[in-house]
Protein backbone atom coordinates (compact mmCIF):
# COMPACT_ATOMS: atom_id res chain seq x y z
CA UNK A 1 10.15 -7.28 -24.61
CA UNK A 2 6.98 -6.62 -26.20
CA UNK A 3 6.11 -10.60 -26.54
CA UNK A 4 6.92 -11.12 -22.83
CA UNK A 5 4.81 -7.51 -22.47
CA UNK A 6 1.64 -9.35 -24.11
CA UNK A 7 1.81 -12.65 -22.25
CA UNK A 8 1.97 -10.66 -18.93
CA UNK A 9 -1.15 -8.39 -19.93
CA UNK A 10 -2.74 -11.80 -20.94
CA UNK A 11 -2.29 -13.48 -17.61
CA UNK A 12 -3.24 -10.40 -15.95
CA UNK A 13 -6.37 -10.33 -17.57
CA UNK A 14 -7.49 -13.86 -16.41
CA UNK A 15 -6.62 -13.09 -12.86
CA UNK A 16 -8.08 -10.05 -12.61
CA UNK A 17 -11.14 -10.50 -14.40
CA UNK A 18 -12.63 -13.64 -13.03
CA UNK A 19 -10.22 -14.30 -9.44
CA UNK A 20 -9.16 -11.22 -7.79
CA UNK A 21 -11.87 -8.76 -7.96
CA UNK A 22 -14.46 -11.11 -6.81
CA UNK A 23 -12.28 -12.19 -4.23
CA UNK A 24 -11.40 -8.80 -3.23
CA UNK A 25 -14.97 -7.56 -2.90
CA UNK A 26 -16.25 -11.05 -1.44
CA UNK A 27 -13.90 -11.36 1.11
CA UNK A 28 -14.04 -7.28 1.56
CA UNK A 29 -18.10 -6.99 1.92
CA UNK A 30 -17.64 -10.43 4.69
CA UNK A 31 -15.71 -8.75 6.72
CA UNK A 32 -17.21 -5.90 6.68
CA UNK A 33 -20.05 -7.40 8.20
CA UNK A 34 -18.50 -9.63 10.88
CA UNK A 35 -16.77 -7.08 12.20
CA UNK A 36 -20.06 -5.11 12.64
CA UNK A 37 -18.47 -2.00 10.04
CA UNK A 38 -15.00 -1.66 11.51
CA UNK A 39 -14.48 0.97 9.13
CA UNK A 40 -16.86 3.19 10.24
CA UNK A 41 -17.77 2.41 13.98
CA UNK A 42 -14.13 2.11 14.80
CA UNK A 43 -13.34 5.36 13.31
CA UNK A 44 -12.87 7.40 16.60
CA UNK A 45 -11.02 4.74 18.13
CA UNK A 46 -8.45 4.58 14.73
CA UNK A 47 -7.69 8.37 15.38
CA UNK A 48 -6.98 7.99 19.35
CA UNK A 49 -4.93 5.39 19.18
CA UNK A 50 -2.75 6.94 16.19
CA UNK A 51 -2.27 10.24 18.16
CA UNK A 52 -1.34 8.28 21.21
CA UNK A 53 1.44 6.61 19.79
CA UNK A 54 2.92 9.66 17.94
CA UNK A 55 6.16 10.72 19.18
CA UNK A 56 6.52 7.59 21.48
CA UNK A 57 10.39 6.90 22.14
CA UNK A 58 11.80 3.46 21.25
CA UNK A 59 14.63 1.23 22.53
CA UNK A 60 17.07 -0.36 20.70
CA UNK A 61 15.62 -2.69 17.84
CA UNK A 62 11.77 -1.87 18.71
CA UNK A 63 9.51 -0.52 16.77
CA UNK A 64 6.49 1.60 17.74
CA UNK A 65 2.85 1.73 16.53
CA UNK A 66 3.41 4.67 15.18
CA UNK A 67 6.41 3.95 12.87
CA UNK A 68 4.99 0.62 11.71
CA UNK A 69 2.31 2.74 10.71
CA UNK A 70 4.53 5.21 8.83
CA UNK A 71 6.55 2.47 7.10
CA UNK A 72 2.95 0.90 5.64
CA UNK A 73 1.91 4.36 4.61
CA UNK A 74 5.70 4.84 3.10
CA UNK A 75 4.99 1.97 1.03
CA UNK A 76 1.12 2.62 0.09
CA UNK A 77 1.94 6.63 -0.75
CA UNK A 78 3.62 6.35 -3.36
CA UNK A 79 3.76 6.47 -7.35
CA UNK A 80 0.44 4.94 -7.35
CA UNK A 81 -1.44 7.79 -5.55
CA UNK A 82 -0.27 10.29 -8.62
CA UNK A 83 1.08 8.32 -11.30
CA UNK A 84 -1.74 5.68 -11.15
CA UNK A 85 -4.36 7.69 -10.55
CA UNK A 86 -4.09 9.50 -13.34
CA UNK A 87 -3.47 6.39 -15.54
CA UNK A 88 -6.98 5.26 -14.22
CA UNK A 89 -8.65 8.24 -14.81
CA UNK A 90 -7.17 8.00 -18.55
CA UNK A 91 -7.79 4.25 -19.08
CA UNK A 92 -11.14 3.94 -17.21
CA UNK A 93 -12.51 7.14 -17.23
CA UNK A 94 -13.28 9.69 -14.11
CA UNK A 95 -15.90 6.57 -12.94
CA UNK A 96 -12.35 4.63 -12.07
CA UNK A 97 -11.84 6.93 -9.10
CA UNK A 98 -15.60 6.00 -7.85
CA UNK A 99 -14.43 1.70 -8.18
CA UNK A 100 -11.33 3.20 -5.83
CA UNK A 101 -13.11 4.68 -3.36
CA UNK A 102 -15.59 1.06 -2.76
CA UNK A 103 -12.54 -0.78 -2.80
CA UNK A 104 -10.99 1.17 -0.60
CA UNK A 105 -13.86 1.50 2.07
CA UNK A 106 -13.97 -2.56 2.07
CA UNK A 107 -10.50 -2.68 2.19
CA UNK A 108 -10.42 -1.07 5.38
CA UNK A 109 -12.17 -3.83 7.22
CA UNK A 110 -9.70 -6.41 5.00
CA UNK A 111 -6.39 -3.94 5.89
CA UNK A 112 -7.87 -4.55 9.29
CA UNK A 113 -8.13 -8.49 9.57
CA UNK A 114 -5.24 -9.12 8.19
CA UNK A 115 -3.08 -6.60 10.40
CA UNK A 116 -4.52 -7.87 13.60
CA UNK A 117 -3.77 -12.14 12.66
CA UNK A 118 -0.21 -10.20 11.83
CA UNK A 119 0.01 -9.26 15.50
CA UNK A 120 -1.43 -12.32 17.22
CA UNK A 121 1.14 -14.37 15.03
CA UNK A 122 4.45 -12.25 15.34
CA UNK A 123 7.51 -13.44 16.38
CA UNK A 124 9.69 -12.14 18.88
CA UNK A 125 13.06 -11.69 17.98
CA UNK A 126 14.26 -9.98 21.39
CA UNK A 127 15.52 -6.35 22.46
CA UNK A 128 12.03 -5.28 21.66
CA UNK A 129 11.72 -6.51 18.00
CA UNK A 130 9.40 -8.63 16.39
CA UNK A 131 8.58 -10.22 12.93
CA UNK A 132 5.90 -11.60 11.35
CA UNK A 133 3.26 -11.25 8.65
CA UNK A 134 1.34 -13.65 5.81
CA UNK A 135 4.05 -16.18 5.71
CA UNK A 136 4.04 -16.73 9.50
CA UNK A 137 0.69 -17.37 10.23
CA UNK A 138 0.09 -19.46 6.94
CA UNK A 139 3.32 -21.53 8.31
CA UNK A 140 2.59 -21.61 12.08
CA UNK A 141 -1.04 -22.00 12.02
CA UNK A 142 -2.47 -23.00 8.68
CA UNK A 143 0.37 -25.58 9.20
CA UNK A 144 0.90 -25.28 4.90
CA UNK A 145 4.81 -24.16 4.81
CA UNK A 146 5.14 -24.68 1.20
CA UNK A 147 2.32 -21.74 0.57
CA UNK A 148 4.22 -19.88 3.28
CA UNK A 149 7.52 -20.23 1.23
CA UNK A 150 5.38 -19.41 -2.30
CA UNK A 151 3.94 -16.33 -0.61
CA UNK A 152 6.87 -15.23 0.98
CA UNK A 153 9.03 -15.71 -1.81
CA UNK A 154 6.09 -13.54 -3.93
CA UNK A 155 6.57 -10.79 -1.82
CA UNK A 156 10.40 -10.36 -1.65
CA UNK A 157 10.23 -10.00 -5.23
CA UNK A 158 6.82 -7.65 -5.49
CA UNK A 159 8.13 -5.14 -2.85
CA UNK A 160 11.94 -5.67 -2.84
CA UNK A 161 12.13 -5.58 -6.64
CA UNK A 162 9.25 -4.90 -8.93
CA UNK A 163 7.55 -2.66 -7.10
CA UNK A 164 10.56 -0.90 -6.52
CA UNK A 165 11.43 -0.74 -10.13
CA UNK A 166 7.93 1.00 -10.28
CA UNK A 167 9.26 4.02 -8.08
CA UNK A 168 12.42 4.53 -9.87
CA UNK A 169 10.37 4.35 -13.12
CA UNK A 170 8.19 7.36 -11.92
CA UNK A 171 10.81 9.24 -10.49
CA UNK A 172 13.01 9.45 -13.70
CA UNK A 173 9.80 10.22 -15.50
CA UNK A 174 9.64 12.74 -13.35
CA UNK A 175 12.63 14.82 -13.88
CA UNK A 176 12.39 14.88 -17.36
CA UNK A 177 11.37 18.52 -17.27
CA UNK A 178 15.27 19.20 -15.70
CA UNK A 179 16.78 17.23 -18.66
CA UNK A 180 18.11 14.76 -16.26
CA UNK A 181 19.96 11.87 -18.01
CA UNK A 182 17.75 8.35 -16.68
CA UNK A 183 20.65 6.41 -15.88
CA UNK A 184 22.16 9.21 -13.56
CA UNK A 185 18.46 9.13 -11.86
CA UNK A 186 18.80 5.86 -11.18
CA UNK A 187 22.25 5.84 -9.66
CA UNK A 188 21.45 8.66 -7.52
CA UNK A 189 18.72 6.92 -6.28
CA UNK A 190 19.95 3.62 -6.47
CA UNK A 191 22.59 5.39 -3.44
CA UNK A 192 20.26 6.72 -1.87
CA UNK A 193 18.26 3.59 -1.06
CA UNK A 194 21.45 1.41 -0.33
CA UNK A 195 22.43 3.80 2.53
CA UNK A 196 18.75 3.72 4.40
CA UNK A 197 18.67 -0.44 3.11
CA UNK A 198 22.12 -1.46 4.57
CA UNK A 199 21.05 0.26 8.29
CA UNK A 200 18.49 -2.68 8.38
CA UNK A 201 14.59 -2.27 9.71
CA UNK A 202 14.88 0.34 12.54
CA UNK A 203 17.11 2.75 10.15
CA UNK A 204 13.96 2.23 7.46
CA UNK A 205 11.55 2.87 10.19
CA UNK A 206 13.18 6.00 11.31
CA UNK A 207 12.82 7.44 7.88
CA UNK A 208 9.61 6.79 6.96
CA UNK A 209 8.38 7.96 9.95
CA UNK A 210 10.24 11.17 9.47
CA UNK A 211 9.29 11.36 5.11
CA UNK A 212 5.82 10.22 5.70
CA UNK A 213 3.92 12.78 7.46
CA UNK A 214 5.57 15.50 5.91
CA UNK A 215 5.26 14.64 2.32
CA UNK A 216 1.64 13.68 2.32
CA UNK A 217 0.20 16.75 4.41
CA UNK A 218 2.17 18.65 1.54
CA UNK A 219 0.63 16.97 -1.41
CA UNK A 220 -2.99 17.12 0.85
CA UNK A 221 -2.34 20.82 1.45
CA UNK A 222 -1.86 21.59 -2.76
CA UNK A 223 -4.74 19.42 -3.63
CA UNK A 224 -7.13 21.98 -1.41
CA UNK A 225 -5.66 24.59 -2.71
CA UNK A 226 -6.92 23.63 -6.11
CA UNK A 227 -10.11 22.77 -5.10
CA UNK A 228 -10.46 25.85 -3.48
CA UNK A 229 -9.73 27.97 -6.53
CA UNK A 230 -12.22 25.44 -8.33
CA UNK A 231 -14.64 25.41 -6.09
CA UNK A 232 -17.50 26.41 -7.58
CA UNK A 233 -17.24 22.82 -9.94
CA UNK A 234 -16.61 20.82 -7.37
CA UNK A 235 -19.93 19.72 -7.56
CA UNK A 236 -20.15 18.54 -10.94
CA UNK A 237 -16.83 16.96 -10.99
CA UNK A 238 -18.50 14.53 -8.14
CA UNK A 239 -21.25 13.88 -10.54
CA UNK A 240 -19.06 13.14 -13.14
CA UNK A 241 -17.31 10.18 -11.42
CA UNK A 242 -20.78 9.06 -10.09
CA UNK A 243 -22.00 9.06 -13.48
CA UNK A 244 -19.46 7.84 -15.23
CA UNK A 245 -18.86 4.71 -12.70
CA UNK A 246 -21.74 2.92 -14.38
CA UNK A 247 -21.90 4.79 -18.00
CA UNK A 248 -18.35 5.30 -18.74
CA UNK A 249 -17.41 7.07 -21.92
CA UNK A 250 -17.56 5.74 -24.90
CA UNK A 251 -13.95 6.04 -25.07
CA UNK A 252 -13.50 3.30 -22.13
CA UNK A 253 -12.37 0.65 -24.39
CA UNK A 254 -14.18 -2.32 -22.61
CA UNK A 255 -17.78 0.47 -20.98
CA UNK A 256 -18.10 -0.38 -16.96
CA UNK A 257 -15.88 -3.73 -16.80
CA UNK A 258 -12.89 -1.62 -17.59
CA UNK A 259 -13.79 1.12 -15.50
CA UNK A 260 -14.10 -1.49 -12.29
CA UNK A 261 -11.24 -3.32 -13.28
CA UNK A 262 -9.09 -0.10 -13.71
CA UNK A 263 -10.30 1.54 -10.19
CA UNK A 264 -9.76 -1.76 -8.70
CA UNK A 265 -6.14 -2.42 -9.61
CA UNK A 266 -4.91 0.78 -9.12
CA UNK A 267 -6.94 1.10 -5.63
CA UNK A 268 -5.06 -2.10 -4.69
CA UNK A 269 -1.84 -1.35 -5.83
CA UNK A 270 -2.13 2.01 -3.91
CA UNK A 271 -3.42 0.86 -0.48
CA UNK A 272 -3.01 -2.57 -0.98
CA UNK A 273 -5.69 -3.86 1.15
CA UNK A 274 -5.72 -7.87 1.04
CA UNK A 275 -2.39 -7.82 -1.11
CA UNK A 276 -0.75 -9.10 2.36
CA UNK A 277 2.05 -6.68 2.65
CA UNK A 278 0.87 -3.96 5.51
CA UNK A 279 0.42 -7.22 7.70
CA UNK A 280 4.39 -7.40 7.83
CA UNK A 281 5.09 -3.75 9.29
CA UNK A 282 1.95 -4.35 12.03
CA UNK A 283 3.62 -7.52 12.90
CA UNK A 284 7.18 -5.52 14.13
CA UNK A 285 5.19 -2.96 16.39
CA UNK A 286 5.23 -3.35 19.84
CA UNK A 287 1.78 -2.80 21.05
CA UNK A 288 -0.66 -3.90 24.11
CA UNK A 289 -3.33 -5.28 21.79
CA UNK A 290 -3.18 -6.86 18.36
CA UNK A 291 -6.88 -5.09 17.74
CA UNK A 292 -4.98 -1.33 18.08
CA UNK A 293 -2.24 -2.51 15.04
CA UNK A 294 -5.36 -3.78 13.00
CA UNK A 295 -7.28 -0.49 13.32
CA UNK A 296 -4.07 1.74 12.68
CA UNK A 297 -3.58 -0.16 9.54
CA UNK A 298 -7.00 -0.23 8.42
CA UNK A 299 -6.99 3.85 9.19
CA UNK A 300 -4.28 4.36 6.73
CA UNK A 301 -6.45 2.54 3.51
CA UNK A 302 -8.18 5.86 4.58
CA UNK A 303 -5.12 7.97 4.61
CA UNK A 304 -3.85 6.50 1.03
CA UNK A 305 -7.17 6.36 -1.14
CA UNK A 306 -9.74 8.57 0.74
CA UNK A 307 -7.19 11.59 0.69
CA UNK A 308 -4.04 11.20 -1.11
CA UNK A 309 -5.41 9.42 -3.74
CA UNK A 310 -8.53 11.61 -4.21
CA UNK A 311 -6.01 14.66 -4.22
CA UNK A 312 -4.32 13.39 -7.97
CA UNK A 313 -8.13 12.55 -8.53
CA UNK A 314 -9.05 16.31 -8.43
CA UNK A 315 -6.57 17.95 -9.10
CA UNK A 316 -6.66 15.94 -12.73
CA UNK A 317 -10.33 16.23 -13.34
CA UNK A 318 -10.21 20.09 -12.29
CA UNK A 319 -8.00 20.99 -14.29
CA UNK A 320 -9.46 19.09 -17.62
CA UNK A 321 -5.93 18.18 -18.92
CA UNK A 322 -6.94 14.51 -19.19
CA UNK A 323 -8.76 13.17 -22.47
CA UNK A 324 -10.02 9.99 -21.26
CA UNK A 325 -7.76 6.98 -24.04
CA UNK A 326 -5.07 10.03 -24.57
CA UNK A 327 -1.27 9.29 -24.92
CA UNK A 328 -1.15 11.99 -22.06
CA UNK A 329 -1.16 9.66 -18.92
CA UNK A 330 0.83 9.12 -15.23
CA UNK A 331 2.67 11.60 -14.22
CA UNK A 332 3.09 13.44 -17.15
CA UNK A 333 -0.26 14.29 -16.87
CA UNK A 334 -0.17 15.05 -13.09
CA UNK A 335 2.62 17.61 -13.47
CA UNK A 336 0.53 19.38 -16.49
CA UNK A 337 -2.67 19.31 -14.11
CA UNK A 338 -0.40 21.33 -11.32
CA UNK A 339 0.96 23.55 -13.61
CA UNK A 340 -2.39 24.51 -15.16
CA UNK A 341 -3.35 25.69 -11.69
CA UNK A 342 -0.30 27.30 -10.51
CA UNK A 343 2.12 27.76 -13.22
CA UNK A 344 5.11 25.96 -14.43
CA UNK A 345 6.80 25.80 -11.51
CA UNK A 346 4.14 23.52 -10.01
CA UNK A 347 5.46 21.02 -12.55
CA UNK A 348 9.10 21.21 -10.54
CA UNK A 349 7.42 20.93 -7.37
CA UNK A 350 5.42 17.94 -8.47
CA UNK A 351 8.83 16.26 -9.45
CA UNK A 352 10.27 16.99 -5.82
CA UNK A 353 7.10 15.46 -4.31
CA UNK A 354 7.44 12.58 -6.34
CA UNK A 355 10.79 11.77 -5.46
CA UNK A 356 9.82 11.56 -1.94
CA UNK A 357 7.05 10.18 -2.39
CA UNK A 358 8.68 7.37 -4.56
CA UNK A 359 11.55 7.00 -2.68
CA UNK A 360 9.57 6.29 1.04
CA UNK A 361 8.38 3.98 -1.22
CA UNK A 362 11.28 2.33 -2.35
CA UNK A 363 12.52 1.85 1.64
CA UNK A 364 9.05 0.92 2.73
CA UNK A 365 8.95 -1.85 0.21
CA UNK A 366 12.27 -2.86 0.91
CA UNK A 367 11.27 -3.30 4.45
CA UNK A 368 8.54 -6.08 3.64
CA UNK A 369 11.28 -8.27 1.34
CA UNK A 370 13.54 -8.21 4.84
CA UNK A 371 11.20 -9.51 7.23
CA UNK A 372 10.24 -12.60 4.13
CA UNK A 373 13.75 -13.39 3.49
CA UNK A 374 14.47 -13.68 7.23
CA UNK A 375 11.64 -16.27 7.33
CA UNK A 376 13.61 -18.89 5.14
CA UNK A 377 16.18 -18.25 7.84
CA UNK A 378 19.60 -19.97 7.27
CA UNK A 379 22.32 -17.66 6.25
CA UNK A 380 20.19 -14.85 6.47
CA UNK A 381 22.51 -12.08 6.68
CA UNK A 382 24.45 -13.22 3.17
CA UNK A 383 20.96 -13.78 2.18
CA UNK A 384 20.11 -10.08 2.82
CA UNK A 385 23.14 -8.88 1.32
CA UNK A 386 22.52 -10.37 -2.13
CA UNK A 387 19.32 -9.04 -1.99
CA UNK A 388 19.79 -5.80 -1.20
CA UNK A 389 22.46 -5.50 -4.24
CA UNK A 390 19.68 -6.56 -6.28
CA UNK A 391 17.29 -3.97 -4.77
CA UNK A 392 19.42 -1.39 -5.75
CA UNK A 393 20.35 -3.01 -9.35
CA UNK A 394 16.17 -3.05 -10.03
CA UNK A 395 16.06 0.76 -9.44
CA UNK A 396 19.13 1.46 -11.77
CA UNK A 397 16.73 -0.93 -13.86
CA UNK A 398 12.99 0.50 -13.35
CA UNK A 399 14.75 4.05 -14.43
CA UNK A 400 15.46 2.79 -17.48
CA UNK A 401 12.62 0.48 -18.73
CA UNK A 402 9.59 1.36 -20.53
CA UNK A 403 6.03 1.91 -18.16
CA UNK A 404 3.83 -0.37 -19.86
CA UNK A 405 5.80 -3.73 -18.88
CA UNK A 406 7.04 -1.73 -15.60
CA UNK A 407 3.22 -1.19 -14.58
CA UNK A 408 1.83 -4.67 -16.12
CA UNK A 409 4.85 -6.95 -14.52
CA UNK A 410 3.42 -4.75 -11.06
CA UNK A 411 -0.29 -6.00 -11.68
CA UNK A 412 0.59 -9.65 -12.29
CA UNK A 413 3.12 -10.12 -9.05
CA UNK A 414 0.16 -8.66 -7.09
CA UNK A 415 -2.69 -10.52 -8.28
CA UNK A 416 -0.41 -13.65 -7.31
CA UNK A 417 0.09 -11.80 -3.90
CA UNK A 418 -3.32 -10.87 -3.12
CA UNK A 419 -4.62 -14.81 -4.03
CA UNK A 420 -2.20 -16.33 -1.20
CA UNK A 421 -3.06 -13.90 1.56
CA UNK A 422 -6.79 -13.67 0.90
CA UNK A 423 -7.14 -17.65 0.82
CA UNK A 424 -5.13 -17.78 4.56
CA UNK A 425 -7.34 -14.32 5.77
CA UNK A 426 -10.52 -16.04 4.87
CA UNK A 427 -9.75 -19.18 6.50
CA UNK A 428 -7.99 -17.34 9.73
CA UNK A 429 -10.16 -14.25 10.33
CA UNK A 430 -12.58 -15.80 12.71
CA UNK A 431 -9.74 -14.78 14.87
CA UNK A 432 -9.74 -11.57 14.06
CA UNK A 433 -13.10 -11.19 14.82
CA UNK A 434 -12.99 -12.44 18.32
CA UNK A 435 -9.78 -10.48 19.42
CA UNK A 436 -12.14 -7.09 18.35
CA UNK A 437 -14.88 -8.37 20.52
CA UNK A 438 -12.53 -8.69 23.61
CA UNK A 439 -10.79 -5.46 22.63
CA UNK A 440 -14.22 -3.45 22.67
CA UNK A 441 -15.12 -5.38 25.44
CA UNK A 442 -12.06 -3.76 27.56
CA UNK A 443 -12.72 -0.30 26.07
CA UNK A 444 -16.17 -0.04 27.48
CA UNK A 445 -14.76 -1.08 31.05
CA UNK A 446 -12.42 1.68 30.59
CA UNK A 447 -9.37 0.30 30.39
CA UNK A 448 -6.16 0.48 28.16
CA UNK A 449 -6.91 -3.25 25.88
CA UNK A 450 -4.22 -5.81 26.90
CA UNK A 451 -4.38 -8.95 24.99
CA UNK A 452 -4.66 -12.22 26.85
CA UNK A 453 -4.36 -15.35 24.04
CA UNK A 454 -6.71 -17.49 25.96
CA UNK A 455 -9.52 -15.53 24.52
CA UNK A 456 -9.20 -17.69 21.44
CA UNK A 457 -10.28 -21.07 20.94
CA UNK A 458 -6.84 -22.72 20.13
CA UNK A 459 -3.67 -21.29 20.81
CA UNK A 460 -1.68 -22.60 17.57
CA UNK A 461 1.00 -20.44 16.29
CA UNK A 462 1.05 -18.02 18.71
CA UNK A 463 4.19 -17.00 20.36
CA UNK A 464 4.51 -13.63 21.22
CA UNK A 465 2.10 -13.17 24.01
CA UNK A 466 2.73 -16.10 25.33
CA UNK A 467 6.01 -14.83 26.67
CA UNK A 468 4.20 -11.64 27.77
């Protein structure tokens, strides 16, 4: 295990180090600028159309805006907002958290190209219900079906599997404090999953949008508290990341590279900008106007790094239980930061957070590998089956492995990821560009944006609004 442990850290390193991260920021600062700061102009905009489809009702098989949102932000809140956080704080140093936030704001207008090509090249698959995502438009209008097949093959094993494995692994971490046994962890939650799993898409929907809300205005609500009782060092803990994001400590085995790299990868495996996976839950919604999916999406790289992920930050560096290269890392060292501030009970309410945290997680990510295996089509329900066995075999699994090859097998599957989708995203999201011009162009005539296809300059792939 420790062989196959070094080759994986090995391959990582290549990827990461001379692909990803300048393909990340490249294709991150680009759109940034086509889209005239998305991120930032469309800000107002994000937040209206998020309350307005709150609450909506569905029928049958559809899905709103609103859940699709909740099922991406079930799958970016997760282990990686506490658990990773604090391993990039430990491994990079407090300037990691500063390489998050940058990644994160260009990751917006990324989260948001990518979500809005996911609408304008969904599927419908009737009674409401549509699918779609990375492999769909690479297929149907890229015209390259054996990148399609790589990419969505990729992806049913990231989300469905190793990712998932990644959740367990935290959660049985977790619950160490109780004395609970790892292998009854993971059969508990291995259950758990199957039930919300075997009820398909809408069941996984329904849960996330009931879990996600909750759990992160929780975790939001104990991070302010902290800050609040730390208030008056607030201030220098911002100059610490700002200074240590370009003169890490001497203890950041490999200075600045290693502080970038580190904020980078766990930024990305949090919100997961560009990685290619939110673009499958924007593709189910049923919406008026591609453009209002995109900006939803790109609003919750917002939700998962600027807040969630900033909560671990602080509540870490506040409480100075971190030693930057210290054995004391994930979410071992999140639970001791809580329970420094409120006592040792915090730790046990960290645990219960985690779990649902981890476990949205787990049915979020579960919810990507559906819609990928359905695109090889065939026998898909036996298909699903099998997979869904394994799903639950991978937690039993992640419980019991050890979290170096857990985190590092993570890193690799999503470097591969992130390569496919940002090579189809760069070529496609000229269309992107000009459904947000028509979109804006409706909102300043006051009406509600409906999306017409002939505002684009070829019509290839697209099938949903066609039938509109």
């Amino acid at each position: 295990m420790e062989i196959l442990n070094s080759i994986i850290t090995s391959v990582n390193d290549v990827i990461w180090s001379y692909i990803l991260i300048f393909c990340l920021v490249g294709l991150g600062i680009w759109f940034t600028l086509k889209t005239g700061f998305v991120q930032l102009k469309m800000l107002p905009e994000m937040l209206r159309v998020i309350s307005e489809g709150a609450g909506k009702m569905t029928k049958e098989k559809e899905i709103s805006p609103f859940q699709a949102f909740c099922v991406s932000t079930a799958s970016r809140v997760g282990v990686g907002n506490i658990a990773g956080v604090a391993i990039a704080i430990v491994t990079g140093g407090p300037g990691a958290v500063f390489w998050m936030w940058v990644i994160a704001f260009f990751g917006c207008a990324t989260g948001f190209v990518e979500s809005t090509l996911a609408q304008i090249y969904k599927i419908p698959m009737g009674n409401g219900s549509f699918l779609g995502g990375p492999a769909y438009y690479i297929k149907n209008v890229l015209g390259q079906e054996k990148i399609a097949k790589l990419f969505a093959i990729l992806i049913s094993v990231t989300f469905g599997l190793i990712y998932v494995s990644v959740q367990a692994n935290t959660i049985a971490l977790s619950l160490d404090g109780f004395g609970v046994n790892h292998m009854l962890t993971g059969l508990i939650v291995a259950a758990l999953a199957g039930i919300v799993v075997f009820g398909g898409l809408n069941r996984v929907a329904k849960v996330a949008e009931m879990l996600v809300p909750i759990m992160a205005g929780i975790y939001i609500l104990a991070a302010i508290v902290v800050i609040i009782m730390n208030i008056s060092v607030v201030p220098d803990i911002f100059a610490l990341i700002l200074h240590d994001a370009f003169n890490p400590q001497a203890a950041v085995g490999g200075g600045i590279g290693t502080a970038i790299l580190t904020g980078v990868k766990r930024g990305l495996f949090s919100n997961e900008a560009g990685e290619g996976s939110v673009p499958n839950a924007a593709a189910t919604a049923n919406t008026s106007h591609p453009v209002k999916q995109g900006l939803i999406q790109s609003f919750g790289v917002y939700v998962d790094t600027w807040l969630v992920c900033s909560a671990t930050a602080f509540i870490v560096l506040l409480n100075g239980c971190y030693t930057v290269g210290g054995c004391v890392t994930g979410i071992a060292l999140a639970q001791a930061s809580l329970a420094n501030s409120f006592g040792i009970w915090a730790s046990d309410f960290l645990a219960c957070m985690i779990f649902l945290f981890a476990f949205s997680s787990i049915v979020g990510n579960y919810f990507y590998a559906e819609i990928n295996i359905s695109f090889f089509g065939g026998k898909t329900k036996r298909n699903l089956i099998i997979f869904r066995c394994l799903m639950v075999v991978m937690v039993i699994w992640g419980s019991l492995a050890e979290l170096g090859i857990i985190w590092n097998s993570a890193d690799l599957f999503m470097g591969l990821l992130s390569i496919t989708n940002l090579y189809a995203i760069s070529r496609l999201g000229k269309y992107a560009f000009i459904a947000l011009k028509d979109y804006i162009s409706q909102r300043r005539d006051g009406k509600d944006p409906t999306f017409d296809p002939s505002v684009l300059p070829d019509d290839t792939g697209i099938y949903a609004w066609k039938s509109r």
